[in-house]
N, C-alpha and C. Protein backbone atom coordinates (compact mmCIF):
# COMPACT_ATOMS: atom_id res chain seq x y z
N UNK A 1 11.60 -5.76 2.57
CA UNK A 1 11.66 -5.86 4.01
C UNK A 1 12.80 -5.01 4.56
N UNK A 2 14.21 -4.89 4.23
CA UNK A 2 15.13 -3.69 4.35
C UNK A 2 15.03 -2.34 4.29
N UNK A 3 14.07 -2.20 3.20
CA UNK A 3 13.75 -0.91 3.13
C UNK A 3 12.70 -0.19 4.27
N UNK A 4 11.38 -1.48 4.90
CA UNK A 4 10.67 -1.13 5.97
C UNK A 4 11.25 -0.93 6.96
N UNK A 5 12.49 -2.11 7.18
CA UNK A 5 13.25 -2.11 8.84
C UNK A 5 14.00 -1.18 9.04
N UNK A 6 14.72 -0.42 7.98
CA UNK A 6 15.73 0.57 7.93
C UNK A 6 14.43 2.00 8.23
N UNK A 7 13.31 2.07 7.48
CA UNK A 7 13.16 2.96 7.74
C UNK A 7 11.92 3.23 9.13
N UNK A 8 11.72 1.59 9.34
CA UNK A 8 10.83 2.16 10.87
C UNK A 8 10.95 2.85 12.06
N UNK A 9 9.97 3.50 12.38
CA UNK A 9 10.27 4.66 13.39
C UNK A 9 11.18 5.65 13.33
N UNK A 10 11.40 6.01 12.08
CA UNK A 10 12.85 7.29 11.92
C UNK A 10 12.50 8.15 10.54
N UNK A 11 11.20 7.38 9.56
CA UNK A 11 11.50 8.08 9.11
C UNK A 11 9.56 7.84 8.12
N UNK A 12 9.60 9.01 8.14
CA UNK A 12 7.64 8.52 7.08
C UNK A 12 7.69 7.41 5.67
N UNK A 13 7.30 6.70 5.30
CA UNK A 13 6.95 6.12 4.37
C UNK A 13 5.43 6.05 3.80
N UNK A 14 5.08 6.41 2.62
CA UNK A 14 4.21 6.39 1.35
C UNK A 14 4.05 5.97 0.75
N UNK A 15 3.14 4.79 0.56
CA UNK A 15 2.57 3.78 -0.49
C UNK A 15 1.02 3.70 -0.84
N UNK A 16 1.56 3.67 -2.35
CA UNK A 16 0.49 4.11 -3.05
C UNK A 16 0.15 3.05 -3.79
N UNK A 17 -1.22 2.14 -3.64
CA UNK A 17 -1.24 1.05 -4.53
C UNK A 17 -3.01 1.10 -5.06
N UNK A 18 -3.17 0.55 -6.30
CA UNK A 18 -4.47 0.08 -6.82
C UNK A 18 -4.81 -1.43 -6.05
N UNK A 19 -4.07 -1.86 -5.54
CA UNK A 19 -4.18 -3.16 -4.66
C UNK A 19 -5.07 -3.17 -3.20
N UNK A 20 -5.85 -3.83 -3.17
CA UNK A 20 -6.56 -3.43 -1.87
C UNK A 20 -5.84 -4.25 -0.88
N UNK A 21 -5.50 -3.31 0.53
CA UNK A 21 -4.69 -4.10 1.64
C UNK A 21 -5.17 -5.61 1.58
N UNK A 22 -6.60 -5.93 1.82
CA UNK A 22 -6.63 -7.25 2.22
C UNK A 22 -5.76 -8.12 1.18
N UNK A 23 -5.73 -7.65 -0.14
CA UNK A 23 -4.78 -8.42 -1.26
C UNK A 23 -3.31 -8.66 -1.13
N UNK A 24 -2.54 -8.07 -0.08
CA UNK A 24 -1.41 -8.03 -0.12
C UNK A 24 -0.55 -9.10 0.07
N UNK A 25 -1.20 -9.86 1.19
CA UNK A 25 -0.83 -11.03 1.62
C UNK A 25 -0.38 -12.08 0.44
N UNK A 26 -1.28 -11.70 -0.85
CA UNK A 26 -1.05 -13.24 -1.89
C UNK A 26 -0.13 -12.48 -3.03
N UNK A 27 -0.33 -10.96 -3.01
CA UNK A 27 0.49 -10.32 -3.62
C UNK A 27 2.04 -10.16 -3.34
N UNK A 28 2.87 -10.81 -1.99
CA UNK A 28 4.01 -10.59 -1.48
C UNK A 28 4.05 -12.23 -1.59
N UNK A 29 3.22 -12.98 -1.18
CA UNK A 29 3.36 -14.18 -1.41
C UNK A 29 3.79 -15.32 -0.06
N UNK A 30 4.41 -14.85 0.48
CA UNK A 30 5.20 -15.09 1.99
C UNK A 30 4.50 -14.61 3.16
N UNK A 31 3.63 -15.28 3.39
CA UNK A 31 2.91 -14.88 4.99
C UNK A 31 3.44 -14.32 5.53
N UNK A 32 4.82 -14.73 6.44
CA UNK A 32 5.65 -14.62 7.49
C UNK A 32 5.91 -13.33 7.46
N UNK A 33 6.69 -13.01 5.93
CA UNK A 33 7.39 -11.88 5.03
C UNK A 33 6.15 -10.61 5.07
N UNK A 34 5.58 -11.25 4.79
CA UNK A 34 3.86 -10.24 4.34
C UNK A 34 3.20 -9.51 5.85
N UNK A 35 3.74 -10.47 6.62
CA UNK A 35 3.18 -10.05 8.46
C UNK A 35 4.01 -9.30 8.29
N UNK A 36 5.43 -9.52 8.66
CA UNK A 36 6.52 -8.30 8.94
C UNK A 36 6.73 -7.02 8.22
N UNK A 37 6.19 -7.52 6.92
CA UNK A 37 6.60 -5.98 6.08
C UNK A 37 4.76 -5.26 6.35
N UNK A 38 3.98 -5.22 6.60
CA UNK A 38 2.60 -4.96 7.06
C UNK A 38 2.49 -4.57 8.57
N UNK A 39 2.90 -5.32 9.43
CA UNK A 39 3.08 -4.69 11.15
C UNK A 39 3.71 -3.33 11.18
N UNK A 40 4.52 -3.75 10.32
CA UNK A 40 5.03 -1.98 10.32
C UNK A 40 4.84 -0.99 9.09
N UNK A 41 4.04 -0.83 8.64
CA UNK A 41 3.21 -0.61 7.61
C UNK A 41 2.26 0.41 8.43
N UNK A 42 1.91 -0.76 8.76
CA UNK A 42 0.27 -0.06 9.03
C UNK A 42 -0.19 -0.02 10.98
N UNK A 43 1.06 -0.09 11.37
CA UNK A 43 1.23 0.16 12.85
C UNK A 43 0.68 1.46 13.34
N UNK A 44 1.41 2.66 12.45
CA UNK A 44 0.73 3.51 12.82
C UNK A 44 -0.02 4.45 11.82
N UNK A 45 -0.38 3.69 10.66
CA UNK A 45 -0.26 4.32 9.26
C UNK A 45 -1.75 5.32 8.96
N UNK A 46 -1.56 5.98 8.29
CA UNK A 46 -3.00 6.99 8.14
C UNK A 46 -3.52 6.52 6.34
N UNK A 47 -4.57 6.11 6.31
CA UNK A 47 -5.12 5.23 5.22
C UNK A 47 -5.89 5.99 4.80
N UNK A 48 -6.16 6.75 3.67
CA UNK A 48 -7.36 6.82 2.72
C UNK A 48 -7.71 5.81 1.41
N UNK A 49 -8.86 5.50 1.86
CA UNK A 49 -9.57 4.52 0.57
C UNK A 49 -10.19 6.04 -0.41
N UNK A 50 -9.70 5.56 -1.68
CA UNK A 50 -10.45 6.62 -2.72
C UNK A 50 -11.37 5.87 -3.20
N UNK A 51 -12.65 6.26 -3.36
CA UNK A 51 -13.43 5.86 -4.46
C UNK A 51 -13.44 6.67 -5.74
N UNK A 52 -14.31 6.47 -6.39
CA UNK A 52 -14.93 6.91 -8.01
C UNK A 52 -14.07 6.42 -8.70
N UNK A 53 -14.69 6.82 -9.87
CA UNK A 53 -14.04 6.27 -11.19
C UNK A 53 -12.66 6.91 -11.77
N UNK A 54 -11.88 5.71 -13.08
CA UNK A 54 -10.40 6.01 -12.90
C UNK A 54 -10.48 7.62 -13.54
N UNK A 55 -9.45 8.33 -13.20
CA UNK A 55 -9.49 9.60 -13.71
C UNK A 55 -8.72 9.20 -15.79
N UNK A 56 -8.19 8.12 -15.51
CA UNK A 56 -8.03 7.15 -17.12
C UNK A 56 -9.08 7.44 -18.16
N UNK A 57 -10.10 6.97 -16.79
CA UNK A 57 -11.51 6.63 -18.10
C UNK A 57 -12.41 7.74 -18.10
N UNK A 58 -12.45 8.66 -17.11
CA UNK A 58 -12.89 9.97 -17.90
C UNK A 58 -12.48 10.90 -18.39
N UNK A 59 -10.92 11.10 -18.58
CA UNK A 59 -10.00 11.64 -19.53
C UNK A 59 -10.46 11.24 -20.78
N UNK A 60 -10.49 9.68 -20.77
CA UNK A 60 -10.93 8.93 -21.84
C UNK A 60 -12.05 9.18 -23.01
N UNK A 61 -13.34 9.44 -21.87
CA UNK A 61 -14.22 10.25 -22.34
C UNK A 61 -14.55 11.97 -22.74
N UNK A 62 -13.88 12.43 -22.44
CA UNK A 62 -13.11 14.38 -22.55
C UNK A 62 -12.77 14.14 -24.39
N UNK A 63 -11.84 13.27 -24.03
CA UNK A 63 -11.38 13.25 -26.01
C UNK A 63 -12.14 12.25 -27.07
């Protein structure tokens, strides 16, 4: 939460997760905590969802 408040509105932040947003909430654990660090998150945030498969498992298959 310090690290969001310090850096809202001054400065870009980048997060990169295998976690899907709607998961985050049980993943931070703290509603309250989970609203505040998320409002400013994703206030003004630019989102790409990736699909296909892991680039893991067709490396996987290459060797």
């Amino acid at each position: 939460m310090e690290i969001m408040d310090d850096r809202h509105g001054t400065h870009s932040t980048m997060i990169i997760s295998q976690l899907p947003t709607d998961q985050w909430y049980a993943a931070i654990g703290d509603n309250t905590l989970a609203d505040a660090i998320l409002d400013r998150l994703m206030h003004n945030a630019h989102r790409w969802a990736l699909k296909g498969e892991s680039m893991r498992k067709r490396l996987q298959e290459i060797d």
